[in-house]
Structures are given as C-alpha cells and as structure tokens.
PDB file of N, CA and C in Angstrom:
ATOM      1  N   UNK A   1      -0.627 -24.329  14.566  1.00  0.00           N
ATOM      2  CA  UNK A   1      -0.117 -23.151  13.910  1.00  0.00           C
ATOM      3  C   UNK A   1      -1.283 -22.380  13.298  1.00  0.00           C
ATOM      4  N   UNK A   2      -1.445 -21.227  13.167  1.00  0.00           N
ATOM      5  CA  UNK A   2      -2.591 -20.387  12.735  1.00  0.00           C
ATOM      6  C   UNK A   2      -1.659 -19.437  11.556  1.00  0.00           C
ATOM      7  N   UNK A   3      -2.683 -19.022  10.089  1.00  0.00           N
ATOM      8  CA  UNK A   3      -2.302 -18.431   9.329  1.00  0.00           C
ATOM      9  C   UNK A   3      -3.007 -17.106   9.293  1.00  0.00           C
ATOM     10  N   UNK A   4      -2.866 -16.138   9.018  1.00  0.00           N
ATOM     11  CA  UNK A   4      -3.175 -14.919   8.795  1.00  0.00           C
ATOM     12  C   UNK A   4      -3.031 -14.316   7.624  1.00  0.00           C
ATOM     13  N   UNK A   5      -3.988 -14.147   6.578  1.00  0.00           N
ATOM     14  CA  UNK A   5      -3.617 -13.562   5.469  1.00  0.00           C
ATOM     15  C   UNK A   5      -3.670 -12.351   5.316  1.00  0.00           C
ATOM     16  N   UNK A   6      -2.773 -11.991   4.343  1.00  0.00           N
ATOM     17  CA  UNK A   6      -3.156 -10.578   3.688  1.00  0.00           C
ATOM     18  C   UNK A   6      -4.041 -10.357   2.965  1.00  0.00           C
ATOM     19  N   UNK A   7      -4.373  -8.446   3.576  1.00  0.00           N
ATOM     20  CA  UNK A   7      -6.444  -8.486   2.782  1.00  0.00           C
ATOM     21  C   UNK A   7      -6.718  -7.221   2.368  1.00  0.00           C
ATOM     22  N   UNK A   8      -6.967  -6.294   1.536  1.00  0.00           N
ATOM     23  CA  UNK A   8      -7.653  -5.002   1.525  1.00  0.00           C
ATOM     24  C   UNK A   8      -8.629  -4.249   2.090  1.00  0.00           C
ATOM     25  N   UNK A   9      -8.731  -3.497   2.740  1.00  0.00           N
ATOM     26  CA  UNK A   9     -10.265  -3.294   2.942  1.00  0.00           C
ATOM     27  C   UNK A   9     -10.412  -2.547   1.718  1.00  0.00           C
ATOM     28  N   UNK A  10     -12.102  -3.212   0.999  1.00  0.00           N
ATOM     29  CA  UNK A  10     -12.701  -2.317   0.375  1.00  0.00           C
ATOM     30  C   UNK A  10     -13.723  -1.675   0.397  1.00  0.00           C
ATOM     31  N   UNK A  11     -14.572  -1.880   1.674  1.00  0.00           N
ATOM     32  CA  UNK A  11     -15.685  -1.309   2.368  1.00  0.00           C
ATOM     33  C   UNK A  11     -15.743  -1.306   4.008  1.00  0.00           C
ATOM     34  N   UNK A  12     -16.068  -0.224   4.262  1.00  0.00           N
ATOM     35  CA  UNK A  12     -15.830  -0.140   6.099  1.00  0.00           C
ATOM     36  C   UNK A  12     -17.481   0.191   6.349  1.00  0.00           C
ATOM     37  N   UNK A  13     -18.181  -0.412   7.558  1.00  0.00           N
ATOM     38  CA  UNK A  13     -19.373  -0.024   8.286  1.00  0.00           C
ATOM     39  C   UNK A  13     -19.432  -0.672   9.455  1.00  0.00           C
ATOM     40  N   UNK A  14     -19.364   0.610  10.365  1.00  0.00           N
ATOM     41  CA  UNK A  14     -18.711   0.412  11.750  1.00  0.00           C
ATOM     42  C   UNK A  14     -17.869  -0.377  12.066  1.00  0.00           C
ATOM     43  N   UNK A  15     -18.110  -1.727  12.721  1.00  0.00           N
ATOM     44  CA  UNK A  15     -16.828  -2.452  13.103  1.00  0.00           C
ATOM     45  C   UNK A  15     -17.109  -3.377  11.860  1.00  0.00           C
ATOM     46  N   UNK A  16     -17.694  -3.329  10.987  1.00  0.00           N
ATOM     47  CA  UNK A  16     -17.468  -4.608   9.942  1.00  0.00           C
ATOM     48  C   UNK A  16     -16.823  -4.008   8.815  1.00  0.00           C
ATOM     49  N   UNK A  17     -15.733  -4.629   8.134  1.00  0.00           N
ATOM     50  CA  UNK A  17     -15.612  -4.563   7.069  1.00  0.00           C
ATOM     51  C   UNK A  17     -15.523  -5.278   5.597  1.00  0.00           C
ATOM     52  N   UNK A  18     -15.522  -5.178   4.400  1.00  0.00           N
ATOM     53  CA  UNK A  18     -15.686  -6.253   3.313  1.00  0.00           C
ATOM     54  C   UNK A  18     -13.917  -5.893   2.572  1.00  0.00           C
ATOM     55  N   UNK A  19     -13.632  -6.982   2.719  1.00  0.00           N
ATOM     56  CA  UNK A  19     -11.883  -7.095   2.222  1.00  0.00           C
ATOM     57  C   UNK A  19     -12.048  -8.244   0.855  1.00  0.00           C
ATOM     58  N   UNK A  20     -10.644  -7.762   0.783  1.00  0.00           N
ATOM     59  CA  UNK A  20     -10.505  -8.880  -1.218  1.00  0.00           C
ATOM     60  C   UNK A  20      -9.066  -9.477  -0.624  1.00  0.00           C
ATOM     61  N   UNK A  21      -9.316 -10.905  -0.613  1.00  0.00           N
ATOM     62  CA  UNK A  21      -8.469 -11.846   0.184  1.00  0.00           C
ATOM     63  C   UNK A  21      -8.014 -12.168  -1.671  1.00  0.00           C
ATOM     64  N   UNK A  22      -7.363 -11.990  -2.556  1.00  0.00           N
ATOM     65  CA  UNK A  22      -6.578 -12.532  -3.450  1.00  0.00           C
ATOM     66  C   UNK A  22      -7.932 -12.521  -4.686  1.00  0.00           C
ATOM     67  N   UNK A  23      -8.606 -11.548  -4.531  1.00  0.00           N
ATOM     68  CA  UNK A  23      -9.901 -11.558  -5.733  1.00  0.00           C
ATOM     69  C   UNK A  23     -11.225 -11.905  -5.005  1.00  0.00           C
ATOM     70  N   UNK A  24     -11.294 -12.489  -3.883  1.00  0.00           N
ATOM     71  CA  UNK A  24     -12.659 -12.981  -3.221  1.00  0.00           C
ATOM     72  C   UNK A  24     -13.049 -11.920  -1.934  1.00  0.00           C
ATOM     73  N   UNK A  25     -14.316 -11.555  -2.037  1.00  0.00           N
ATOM     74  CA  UNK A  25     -14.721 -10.847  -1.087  1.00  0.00           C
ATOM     75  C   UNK A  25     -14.780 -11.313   0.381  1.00  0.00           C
ATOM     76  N   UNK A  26     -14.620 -11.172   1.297  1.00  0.00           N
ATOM     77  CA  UNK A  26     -15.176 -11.691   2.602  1.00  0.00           C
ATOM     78  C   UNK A  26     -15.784 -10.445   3.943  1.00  0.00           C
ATOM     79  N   UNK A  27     -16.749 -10.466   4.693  1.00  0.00           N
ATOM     80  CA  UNK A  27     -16.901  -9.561   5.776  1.00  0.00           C
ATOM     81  C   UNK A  27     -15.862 -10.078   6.576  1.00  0.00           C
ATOM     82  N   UNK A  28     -15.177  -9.170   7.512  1.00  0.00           N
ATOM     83  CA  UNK A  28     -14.627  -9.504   8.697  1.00  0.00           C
ATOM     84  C   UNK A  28     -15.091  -8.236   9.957  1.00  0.00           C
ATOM     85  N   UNK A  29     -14.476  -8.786  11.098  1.00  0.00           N
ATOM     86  CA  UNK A  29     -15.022  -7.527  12.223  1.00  0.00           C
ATOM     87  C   UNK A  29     -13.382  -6.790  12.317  1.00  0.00           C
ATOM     88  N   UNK A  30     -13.744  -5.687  12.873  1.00  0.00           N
ATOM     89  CA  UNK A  30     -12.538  -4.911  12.852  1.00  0.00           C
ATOM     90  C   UNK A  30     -12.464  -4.239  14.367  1.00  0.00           C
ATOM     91  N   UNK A  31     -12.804  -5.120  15.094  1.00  0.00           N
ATOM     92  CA  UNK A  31     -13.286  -4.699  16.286  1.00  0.00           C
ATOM     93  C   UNK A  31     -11.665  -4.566  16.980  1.00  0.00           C
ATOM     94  N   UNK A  32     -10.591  -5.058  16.749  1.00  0.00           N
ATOM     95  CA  UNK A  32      -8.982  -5.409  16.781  1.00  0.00           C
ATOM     96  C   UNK A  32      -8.309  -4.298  16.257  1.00  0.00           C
ATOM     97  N   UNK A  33      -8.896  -3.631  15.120  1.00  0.00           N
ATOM     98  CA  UNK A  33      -8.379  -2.775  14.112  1.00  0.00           C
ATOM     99  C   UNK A  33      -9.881  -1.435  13.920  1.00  0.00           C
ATOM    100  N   UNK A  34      -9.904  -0.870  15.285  1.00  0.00           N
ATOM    101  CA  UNK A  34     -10.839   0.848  15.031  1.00  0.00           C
ATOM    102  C   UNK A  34     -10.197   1.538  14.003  1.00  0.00           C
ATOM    103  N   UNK A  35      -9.126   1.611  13.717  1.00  0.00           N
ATOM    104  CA  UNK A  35      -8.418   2.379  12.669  1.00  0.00           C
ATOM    105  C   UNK A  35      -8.624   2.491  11.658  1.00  0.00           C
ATOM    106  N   UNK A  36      -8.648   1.064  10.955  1.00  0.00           N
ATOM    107  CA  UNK A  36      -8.204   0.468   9.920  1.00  0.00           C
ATOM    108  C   UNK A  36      -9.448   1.413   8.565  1.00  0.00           C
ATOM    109  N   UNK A  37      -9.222   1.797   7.610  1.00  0.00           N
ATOM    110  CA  UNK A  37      -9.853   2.415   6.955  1.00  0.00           C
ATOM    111  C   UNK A  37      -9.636   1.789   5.631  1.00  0.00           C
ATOM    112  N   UNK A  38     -10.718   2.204   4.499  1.00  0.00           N
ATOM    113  CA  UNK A  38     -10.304   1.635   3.036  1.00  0.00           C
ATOM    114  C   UNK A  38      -9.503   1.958   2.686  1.00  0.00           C
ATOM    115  N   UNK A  39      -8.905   0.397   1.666  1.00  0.00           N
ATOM    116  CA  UNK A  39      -7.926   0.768   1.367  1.00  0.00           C
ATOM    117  C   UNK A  39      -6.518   0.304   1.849  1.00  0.00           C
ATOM    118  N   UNK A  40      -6.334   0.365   3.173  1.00  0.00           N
ATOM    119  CA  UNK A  40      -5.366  -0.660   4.166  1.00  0.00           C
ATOM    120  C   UNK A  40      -5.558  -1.822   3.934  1.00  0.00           C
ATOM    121  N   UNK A  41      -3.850  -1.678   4.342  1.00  0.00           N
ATOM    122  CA  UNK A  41      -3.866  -3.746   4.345  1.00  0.00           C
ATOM    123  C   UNK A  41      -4.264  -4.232   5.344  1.00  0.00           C
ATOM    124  N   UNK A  42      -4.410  -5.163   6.019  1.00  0.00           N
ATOM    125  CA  UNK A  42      -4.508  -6.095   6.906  1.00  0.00           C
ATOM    126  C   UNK A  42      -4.513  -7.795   6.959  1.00  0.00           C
ATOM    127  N   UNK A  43      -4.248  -8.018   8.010  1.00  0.00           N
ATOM    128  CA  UNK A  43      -3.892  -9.816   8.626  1.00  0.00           C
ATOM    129  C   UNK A  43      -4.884  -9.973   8.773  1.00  0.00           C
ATOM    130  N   UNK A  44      -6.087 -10.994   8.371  1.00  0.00           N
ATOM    131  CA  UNK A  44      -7.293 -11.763   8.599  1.00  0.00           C
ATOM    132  C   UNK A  44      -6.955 -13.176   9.087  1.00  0.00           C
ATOM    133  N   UNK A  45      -7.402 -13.290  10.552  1.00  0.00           N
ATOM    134  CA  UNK A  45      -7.658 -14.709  10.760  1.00  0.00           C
ATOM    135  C   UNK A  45      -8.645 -14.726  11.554  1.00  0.00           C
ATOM    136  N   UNK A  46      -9.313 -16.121  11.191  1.00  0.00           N
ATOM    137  CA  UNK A  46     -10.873 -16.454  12.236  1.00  0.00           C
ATOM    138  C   UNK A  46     -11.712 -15.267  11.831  1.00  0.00           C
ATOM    139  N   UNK A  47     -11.959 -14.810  10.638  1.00  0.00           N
ATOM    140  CA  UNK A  47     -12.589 -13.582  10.737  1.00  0.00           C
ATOM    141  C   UNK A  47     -12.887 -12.132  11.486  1.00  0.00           C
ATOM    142  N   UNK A  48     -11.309 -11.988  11.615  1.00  0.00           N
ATOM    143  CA  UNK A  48     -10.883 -10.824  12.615  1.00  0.00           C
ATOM    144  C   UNK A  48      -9.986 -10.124  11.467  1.00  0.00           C
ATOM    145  N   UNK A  49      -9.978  -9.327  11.612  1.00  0.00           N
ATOM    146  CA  UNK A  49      -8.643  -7.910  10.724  1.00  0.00           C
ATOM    147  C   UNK A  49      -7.620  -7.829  12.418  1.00  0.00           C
ATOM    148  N   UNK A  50      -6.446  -8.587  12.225  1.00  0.00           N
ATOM    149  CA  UNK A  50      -6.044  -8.856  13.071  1.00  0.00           C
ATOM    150  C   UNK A  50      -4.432  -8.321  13.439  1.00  0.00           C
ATOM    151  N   UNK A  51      -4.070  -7.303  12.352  1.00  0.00           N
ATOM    152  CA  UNK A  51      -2.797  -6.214  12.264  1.00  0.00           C
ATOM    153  C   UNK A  51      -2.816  -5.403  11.067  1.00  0.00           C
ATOM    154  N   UNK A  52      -2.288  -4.505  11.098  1.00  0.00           N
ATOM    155  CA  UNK A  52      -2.020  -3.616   9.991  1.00  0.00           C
ATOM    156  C   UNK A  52      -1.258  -3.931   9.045  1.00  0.00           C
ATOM    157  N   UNK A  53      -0.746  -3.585   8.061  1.00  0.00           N
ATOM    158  CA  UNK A  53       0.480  -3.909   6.957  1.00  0.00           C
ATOM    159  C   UNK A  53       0.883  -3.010   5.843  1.00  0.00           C
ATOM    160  N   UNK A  54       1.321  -2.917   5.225  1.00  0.00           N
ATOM    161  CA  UNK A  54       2.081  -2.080   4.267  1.00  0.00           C
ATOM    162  C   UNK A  54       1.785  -3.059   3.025  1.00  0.00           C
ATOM    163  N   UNK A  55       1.292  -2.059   2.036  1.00  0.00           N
ATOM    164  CA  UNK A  55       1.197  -2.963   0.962  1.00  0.00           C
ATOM    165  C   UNK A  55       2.386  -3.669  -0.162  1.00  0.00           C
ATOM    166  N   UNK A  56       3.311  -3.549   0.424  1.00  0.00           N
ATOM    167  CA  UNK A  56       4.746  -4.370  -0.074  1.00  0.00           C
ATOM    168  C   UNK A  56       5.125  -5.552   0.580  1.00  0.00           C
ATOM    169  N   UNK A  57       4.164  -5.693   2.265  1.00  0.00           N
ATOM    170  CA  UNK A  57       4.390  -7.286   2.869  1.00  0.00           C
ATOM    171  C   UNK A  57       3.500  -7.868   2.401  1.00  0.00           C
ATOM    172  N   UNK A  58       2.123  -6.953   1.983  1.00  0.00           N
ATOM    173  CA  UNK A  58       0.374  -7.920   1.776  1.00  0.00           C
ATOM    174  C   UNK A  58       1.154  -8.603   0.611  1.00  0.00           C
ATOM    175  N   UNK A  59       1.824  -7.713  -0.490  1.00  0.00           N
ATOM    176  CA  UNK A  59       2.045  -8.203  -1.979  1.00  0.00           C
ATOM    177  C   UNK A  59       3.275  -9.522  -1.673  1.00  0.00           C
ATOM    178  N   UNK A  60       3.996  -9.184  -0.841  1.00  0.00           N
ATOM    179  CA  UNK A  60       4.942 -10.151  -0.396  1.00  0.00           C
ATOM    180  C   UNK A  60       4.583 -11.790   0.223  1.00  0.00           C
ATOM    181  N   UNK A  61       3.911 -11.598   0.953  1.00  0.00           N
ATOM    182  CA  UNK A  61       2.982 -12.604   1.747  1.00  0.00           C
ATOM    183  C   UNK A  61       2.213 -13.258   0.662  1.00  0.00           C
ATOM    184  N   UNK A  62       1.585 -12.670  -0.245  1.00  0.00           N
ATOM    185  CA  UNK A  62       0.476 -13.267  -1.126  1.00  0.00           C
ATOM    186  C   UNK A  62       1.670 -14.098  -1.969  1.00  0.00           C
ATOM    187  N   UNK A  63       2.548 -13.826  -2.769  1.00  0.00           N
ATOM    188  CA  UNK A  63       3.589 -14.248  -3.551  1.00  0.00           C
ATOM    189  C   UNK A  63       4.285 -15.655  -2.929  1.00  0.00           C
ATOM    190  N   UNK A  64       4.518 -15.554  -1.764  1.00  0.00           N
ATOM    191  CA  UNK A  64       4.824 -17.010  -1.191  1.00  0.00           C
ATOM    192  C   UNK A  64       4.127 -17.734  -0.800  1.00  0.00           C
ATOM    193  N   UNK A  65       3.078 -17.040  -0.517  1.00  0.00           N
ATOM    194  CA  UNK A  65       1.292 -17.924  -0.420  1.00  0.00           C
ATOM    195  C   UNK A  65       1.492 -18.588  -1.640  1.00  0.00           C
ATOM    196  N   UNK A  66       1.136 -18.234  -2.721  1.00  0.00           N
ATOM    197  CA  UNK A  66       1.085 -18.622  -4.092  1.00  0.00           C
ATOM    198  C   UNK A  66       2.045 -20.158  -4.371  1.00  0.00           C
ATOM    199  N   UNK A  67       3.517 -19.550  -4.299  1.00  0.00           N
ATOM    200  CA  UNK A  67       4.497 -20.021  -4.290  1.00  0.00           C
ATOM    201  C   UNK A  67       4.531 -21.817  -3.450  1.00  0.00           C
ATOM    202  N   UNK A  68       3.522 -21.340  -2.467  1.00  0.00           N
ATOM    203  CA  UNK A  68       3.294 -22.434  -1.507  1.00  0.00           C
ATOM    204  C   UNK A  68       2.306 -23.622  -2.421  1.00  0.00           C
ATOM    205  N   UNK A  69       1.246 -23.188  -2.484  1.00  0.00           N
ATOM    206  CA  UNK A  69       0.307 -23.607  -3.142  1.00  0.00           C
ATOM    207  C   UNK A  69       0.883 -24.665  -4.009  1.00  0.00           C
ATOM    208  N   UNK A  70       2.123 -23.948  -5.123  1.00  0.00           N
ATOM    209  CA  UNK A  70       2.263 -24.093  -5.927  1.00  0.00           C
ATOM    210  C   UNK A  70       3.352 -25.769  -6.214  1.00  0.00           C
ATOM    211  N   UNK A  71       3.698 -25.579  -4.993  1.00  0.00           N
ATOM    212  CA  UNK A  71       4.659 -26.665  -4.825  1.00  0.00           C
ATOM    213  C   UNK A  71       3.712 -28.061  -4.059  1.00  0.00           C
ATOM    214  N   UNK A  72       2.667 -27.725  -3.150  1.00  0.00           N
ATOM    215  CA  UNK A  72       1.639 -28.646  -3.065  1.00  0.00           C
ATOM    216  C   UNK A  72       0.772 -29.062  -3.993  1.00  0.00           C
ATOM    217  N   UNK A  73       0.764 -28.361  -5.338  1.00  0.00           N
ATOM    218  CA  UNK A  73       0.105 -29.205  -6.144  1.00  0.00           C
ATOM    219  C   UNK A  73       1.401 -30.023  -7.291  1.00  0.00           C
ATOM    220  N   UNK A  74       2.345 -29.561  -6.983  1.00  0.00           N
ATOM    221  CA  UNK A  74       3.301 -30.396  -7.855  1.00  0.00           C
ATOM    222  C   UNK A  74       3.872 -31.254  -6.970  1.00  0.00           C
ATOM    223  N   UNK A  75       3.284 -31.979  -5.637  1.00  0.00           N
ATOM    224  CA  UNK A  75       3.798 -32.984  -5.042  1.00  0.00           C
ATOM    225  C   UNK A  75       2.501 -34.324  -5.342  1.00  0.00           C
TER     226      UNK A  75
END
C-alpha cells in the first residue's frame, strides 16, 4: 500500500519545489504537476507532487493522519 500526503507548495524553481508537509520543509520534483504553483495543495509520495487538492481535503487528510497516529500511540 503506498501513502500520499498532503503538502503546500511554498517555493517553486522549475520542476523543483519546497512544500510544508505538517510544519517540515521538504524539496520534491514537480515534474507530474507543471502546473502546480505556490501555494497549492498537493499529494507527495516518493518525492513526487503527485495530484492536486483543495485545501479542505489537504486539511481533511492531515486530521485523520493525526487521528491515526494518535490511536498508534495509545495501543
């Protein structure tokens, strides 16, 4: 199974960009996503920007991310 998170871009240069995965910076390539501009959401996996999103699924997605987490450390 492969996960894909939700990510911001907050810096674009050419096909690379620097996104905030939940407060942490990371480069990814956007070679999947020519579009994608600051500011957009996007799906990161394997270090790819790997779909677009609306920032009510990124905020959605992150919340049951969390949620997840949250129940693996109370097991």
């Amino acid at each position: 199974m492969c996960l894909a998170v939700p990510a911001q871009i907050v810096e674009r240069e050419d096909m690379l960009a620097t996104v905030d995965v939940g407060g942490v910076q990371r480069q990814v390539s956007m070679l999947l996503l020519p579009e994608a501009q600051i500011g957009d959401y996007v799906l990161i996996h394997a270090g790819f920007a790997m779909q677009q999103i609306d920032e009510e699924e990124a905020k959605l997605t992150w919340s049951l991310l969390q949620e997840m987490a949250e129940h693996v450390q109370d097991a």
